[in-house]
Protein backbone atom coordinates (compact mmCIF):
# COMPACT_ATOMS: atom_id res chain seq x y z
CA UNK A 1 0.00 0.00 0.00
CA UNK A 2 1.32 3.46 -0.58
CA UNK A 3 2.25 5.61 2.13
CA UNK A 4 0.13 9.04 2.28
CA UNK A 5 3.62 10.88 1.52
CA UNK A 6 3.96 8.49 -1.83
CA UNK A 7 0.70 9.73 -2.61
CA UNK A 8 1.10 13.61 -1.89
CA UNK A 9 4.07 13.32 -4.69
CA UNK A 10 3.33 15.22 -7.48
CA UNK A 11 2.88 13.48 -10.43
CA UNK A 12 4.94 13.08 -13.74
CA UNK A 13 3.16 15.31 -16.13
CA UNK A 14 3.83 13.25 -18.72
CA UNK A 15 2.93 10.06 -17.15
CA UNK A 16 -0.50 8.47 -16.55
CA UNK A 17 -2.16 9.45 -13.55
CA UNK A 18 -2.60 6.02 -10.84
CA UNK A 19 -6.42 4.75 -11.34
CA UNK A 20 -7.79 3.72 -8.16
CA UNK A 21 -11.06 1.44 -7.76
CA UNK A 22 -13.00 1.75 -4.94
CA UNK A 23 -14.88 -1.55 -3.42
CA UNK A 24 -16.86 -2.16 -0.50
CA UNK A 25 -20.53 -1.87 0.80
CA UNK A 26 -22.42 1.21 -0.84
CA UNK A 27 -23.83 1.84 3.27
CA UNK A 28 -20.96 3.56 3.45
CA UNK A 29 -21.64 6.27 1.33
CA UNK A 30 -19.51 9.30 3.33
CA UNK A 31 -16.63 6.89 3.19
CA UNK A 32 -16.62 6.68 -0.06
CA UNK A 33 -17.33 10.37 -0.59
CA UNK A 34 -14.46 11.49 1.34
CA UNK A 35 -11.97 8.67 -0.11
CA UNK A 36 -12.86 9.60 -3.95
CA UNK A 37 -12.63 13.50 -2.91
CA UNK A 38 -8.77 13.11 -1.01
CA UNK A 39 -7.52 10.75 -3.93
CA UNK A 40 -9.02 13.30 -6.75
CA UNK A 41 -7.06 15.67 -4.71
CA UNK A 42 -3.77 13.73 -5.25
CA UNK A 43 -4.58 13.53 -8.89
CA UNK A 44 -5.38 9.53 -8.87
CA UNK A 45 -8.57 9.29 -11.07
CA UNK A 46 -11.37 7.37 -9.45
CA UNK A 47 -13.26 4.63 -10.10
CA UNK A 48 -16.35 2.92 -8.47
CA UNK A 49 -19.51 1.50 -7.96
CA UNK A 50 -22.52 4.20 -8.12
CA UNK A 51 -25.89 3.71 -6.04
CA UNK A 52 -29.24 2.84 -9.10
CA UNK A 53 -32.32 3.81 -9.35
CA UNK A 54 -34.96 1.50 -9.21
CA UNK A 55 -35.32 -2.46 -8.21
CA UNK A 56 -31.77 -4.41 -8.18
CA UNK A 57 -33.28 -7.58 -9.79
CA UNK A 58 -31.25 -10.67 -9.47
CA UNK A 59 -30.34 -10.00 -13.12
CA UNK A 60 -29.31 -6.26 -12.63
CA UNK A 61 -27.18 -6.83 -10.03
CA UNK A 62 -25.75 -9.79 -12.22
CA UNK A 63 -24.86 -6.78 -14.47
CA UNK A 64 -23.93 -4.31 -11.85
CA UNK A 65 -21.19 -6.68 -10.76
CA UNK A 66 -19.77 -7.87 -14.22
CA UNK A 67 -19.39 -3.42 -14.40
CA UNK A 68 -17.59 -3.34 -11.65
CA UNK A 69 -14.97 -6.04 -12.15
CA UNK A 70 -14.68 -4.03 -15.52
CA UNK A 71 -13.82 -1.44 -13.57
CA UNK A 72 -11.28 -3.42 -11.40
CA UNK A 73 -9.99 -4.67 -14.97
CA UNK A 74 -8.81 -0.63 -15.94
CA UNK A 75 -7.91 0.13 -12.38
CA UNK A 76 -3.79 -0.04 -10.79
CA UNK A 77 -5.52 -0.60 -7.31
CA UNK A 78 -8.11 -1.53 -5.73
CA UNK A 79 -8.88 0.46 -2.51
CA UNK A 80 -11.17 -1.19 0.10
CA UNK A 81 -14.07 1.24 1.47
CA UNK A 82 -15.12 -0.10 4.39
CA UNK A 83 -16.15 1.51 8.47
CA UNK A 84 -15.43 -0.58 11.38
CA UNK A 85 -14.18 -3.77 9.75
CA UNK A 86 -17.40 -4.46 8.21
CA UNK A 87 -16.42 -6.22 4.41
CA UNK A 88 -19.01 -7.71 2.57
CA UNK A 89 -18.74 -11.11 0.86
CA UNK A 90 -19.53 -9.71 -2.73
CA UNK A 91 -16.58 -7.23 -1.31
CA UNK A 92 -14.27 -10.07 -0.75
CA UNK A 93 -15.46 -11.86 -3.93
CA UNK A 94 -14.13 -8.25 -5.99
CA UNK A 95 -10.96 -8.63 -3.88
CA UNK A 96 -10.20 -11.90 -4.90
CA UNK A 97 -10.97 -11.28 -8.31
CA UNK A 98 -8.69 -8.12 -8.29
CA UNK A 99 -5.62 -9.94 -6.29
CA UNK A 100 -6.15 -12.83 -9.05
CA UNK A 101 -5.57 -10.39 -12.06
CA UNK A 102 -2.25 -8.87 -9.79
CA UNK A 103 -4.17 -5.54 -8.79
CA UNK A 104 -2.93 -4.33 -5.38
CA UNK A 105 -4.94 -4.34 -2.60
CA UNK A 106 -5.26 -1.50 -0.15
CA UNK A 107 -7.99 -0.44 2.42
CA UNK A 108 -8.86 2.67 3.97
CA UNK A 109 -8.93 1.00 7.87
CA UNK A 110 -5.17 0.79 8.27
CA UNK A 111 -5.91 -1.99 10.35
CA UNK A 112 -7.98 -3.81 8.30
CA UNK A 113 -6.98 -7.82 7.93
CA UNK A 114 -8.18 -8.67 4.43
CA UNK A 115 -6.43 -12.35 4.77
C-alpha cells in the first residue's frame, strides 16, 4: 500500500495518472465520498460502484457486478471502502478477483486484515 507521503508526490506530467477502484458496501456512502474526494485531490482518477435507481433484480445486479470487475480490470488498485471492519462477501469476492488479475490491494482501515 502506498504511504500518504507516496501519494502527496506530485505526479509526472507526462505520465498516466494512478487509477484507483474503490470496493466495498455502498452503506458507506460518506466513506466513499471522502476517499474519492482526497484521492481526486492527489490527482489519482477514481473509479467505483454508483448507487441505481430502481429495483436491483437478481439480473441487474448480475450486471452491476460484471461493471464493476470491468472497472477493477482498468484500475492499478483496488482500494477497500469499508467503516469498522465491516467487508461484505460480494466485497471479498471483488478482492479476490482483483488480487487474481495482480491488482494491489489496499484499504482505507489501516488496520484492516483482508487475509
Amino acid at each position: 500500500m502506498p504511504s500518504e507521503q507516496d501519494e502527496m508526490r506530485q505526479p509526472d506530467p507526462a505520465a498516466r495518472p494512478r487509477v484507483v477502484c474503490l470496493c466495498g458496501s455502498l452503506r458507506f456512502p460518506h466513506v466513499f465520498e471522502a476517499e474519492r474526494r482526497r484521492l481526486t485531490s492527489l490527482g489519482v482518477i477514481v473509479l467505483g460502484p454508483e448507487p441505481v435507481d430502481g429495483e436491483v433484480t437478481p439480473d441487474r445486479r448480475a450486471a452491476l457486478s460484471e461493471l464493476h470487475r470491468r472497472r477493477i480490470d482498468l484500475a492499478d488498485e483496488v482500494r477497500v471502502v469499508s467503516e469498522g471492519g465491516y467487508v461484505g462477501s460480494a466485497t471479498r469476492r471483488e478482492i479476490a478477483y482483483a488480487r487474481a488479475h495482480g491488482k494491489a490491494v489496499s484499504t482505507v482501515e489501516p488496520a484492516l486484515e483482508l487475509g
